[in-house]
N, C-alpha and C. Protein backbone atom coordinates (compact mmCIF):
# COMPACT_ATOMS: atom_id res chain seq x y z
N UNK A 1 15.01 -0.89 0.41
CA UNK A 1 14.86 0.53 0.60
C UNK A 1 13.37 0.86 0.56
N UNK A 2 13.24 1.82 1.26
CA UNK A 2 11.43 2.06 1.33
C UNK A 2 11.51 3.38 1.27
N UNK A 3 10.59 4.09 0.17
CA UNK A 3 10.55 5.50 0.27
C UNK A 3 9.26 6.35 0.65
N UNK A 4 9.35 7.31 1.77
CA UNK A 4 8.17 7.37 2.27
C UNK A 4 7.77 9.25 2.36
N UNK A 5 6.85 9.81 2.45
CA UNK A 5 6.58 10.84 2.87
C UNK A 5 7.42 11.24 4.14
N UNK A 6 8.15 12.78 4.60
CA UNK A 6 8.34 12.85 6.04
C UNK A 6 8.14 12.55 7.00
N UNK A 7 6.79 12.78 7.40
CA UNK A 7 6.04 12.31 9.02
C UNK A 7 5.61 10.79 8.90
N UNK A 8 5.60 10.27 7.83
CA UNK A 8 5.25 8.45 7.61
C UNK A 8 6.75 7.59 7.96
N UNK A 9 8.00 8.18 7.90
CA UNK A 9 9.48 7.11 8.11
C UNK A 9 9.04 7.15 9.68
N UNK A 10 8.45 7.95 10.42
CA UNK A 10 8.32 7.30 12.00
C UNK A 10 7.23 6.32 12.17
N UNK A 11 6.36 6.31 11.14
CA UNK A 11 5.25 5.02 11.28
C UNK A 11 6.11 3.66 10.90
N UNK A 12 6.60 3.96 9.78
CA UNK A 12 7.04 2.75 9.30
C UNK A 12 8.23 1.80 9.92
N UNK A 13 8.66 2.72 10.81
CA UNK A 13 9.52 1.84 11.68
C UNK A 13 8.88 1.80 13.10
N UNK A 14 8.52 2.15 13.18
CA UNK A 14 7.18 1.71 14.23
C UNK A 14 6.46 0.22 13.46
N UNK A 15 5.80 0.00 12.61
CA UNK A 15 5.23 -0.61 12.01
C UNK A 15 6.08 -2.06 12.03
N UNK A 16 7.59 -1.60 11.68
CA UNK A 16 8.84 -2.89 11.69
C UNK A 16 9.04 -3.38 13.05
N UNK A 17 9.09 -2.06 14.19
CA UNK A 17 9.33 -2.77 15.13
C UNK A 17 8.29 -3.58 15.72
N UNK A 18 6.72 -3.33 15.95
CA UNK A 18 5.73 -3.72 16.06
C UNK A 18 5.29 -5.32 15.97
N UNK A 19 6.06 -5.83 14.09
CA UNK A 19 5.96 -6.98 13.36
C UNK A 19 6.71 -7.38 13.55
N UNK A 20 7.67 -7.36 14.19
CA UNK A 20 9.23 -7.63 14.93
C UNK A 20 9.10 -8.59 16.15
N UNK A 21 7.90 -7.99 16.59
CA UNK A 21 7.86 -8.25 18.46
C UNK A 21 6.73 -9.67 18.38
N UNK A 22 6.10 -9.75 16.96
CA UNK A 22 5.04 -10.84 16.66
C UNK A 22 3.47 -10.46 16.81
N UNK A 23 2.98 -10.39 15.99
CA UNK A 23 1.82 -10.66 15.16
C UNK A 23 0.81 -10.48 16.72
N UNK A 24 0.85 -11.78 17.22
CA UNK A 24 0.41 -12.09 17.77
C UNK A 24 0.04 -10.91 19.76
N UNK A 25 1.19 -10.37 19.50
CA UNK A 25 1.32 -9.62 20.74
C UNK A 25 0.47 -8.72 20.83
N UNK A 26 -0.22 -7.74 20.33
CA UNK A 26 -1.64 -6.76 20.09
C UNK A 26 -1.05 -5.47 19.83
N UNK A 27 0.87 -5.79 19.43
CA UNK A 27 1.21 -4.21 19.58
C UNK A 27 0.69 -3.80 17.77
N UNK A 28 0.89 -4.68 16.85
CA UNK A 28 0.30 -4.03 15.66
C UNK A 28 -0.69 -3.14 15.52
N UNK A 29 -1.93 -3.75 15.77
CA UNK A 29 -3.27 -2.98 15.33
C UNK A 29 -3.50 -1.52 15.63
N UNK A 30 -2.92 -1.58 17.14
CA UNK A 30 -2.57 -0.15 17.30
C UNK A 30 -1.87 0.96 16.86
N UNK A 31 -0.93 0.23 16.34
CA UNK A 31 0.23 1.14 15.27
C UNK A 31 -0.61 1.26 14.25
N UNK A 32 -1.29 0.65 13.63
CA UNK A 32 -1.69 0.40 12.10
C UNK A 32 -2.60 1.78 12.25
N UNK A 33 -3.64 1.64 13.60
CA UNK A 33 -4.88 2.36 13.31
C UNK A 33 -4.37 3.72 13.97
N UNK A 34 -3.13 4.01 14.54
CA UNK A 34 -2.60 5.41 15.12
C UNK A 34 -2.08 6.16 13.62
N UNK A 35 -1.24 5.34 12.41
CA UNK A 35 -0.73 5.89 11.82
C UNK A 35 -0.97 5.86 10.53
N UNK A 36 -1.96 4.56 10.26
CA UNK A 36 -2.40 4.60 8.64
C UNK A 36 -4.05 4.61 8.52
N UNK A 37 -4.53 4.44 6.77
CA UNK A 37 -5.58 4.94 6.43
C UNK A 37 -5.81 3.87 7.15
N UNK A 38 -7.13 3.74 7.44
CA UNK A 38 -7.86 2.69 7.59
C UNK A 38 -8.07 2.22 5.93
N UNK A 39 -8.07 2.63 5.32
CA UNK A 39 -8.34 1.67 3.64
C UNK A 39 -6.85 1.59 2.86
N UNK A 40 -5.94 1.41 3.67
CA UNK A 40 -4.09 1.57 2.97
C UNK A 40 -4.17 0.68 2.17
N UNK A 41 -3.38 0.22 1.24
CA UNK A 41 -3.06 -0.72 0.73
C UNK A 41 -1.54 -1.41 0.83
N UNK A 42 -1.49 -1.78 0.89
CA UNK A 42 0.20 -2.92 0.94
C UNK A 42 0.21 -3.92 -0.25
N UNK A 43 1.35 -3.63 -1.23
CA UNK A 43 1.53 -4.24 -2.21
C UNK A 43 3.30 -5.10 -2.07
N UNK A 44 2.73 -6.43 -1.56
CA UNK A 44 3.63 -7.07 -1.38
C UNK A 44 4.99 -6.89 -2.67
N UNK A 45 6.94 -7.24 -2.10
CA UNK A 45 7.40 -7.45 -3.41
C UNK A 45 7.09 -8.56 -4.24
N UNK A 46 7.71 -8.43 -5.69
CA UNK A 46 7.46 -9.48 -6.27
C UNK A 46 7.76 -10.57 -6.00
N UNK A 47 7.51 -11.88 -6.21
CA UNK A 47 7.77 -12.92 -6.15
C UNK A 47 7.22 -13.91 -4.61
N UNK A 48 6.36 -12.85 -3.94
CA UNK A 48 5.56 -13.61 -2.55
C UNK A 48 4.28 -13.98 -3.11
N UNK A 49 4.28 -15.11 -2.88
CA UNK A 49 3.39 -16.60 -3.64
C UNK A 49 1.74 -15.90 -3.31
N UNK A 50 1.80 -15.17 -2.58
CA UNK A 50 0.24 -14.21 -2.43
C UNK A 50 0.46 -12.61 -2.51
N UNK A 51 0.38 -12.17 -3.79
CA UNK A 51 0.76 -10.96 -4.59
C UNK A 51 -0.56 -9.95 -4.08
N UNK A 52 -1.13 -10.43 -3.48
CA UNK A 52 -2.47 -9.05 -3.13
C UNK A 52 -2.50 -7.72 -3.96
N UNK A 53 -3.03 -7.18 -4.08
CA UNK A 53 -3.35 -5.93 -2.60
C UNK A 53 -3.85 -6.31 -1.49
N UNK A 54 -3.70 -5.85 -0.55
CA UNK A 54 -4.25 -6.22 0.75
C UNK A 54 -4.66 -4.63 1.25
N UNK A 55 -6.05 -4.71 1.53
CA UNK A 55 -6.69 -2.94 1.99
C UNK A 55 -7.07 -3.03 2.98
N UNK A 56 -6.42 -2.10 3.91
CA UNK A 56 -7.08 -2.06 5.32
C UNK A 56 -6.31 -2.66 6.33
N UNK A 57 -6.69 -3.06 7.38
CA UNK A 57 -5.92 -3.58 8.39
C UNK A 57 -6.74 -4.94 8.29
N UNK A 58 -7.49 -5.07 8.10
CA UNK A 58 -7.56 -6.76 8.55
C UNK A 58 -6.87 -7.56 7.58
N UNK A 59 -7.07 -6.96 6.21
CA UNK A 59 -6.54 -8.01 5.01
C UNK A 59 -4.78 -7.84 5.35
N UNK A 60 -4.33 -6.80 6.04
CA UNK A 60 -3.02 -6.34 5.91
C UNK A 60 -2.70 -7.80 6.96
N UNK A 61 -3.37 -7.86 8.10
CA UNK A 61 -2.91 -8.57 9.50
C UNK A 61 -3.43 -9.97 8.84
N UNK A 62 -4.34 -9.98 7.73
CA UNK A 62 -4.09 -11.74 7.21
C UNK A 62 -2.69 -12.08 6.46
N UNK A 63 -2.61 -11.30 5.80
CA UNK A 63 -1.31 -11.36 4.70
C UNK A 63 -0.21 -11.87 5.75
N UNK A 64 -0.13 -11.00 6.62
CA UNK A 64 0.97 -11.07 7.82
C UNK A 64 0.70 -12.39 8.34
N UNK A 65 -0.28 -12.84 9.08
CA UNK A 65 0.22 -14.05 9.79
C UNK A 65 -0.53 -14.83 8.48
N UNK A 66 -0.27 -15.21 7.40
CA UNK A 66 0.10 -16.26 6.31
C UNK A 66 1.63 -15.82 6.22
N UNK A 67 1.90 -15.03 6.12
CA UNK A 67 3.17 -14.93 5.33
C UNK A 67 4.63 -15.09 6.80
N UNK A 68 4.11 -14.58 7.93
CA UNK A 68 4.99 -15.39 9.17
C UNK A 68 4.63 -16.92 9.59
N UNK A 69 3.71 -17.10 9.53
CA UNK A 69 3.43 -18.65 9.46
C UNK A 69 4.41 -19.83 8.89
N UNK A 70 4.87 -19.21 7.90
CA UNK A 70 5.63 -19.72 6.87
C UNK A 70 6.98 -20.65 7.62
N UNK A 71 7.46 -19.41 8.62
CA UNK A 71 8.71 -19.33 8.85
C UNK A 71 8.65 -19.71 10.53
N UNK A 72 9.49 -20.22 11.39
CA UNK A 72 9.50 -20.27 12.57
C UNK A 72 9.77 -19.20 13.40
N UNK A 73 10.59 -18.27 12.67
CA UNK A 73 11.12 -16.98 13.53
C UNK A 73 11.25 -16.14 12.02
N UNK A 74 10.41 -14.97 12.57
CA UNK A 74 10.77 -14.02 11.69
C UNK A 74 11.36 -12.62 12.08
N UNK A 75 12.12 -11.76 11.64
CA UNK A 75 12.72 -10.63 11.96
C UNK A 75 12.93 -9.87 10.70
N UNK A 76 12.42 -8.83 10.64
CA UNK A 76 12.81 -7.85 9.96
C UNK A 76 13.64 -6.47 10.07
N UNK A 77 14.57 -6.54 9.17
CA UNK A 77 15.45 -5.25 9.11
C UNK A 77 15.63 -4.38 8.00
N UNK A 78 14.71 -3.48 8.93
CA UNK A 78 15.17 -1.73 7.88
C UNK A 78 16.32 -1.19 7.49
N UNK A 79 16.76 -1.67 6.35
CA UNK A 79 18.19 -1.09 6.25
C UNK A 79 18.13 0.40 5.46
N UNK A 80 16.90 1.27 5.04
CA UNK A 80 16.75 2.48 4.64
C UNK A 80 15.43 2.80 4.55
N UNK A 81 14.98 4.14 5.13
CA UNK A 81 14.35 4.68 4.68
C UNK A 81 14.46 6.18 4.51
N UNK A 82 14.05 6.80 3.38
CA UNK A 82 14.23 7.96 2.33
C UNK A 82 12.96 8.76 2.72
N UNK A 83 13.05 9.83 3.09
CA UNK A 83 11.97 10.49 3.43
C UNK A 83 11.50 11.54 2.09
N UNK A 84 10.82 11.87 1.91
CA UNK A 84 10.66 12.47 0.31
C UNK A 84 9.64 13.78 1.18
N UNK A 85 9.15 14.87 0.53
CA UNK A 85 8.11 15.70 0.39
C UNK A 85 8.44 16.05 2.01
């Protein structure tokens, strides 16, 4: 579950579908820099072997391709998001 401000649940699945399509395709950066701070932070869950913070978009897009690297195929699914404020 991810809980987000109103006008941010359309970034953030933007953001899923984006990391969905692969890293590598150039659709991220654009999402990142249309809809977040440039200094965001992303605080991985517990138990991912590189616990960061990660600030910004570049540290965000390292975290990401270490952490898809991992895996041969990755896919992610939003099963909620809660819009708050």
């Amino acid at each position: 579950m991810t809980t987000v401000m109103g006008s941010d649940a359309e970034a953030v699945r933007r953001a899923i579908a984006a990391l969905n399509q692969g890293i590598g395709t150039g659709l991220l950066r654009p999402m990142l820099e249309k809809h977040f701070d440039p200094e965001f932070e992303y605080f991985p869950p517990p138990g991912v072997p590189e616990p960061g913070p990660y600030r910004g978009y570049d540290e965000f897009e390292t975290f990401l391709r270490f952490f898809t690297n991992q895996f041969e195929q990755v896919q992610i699914t939003l099963e909620d998001v809660i819009e708050t404020g």
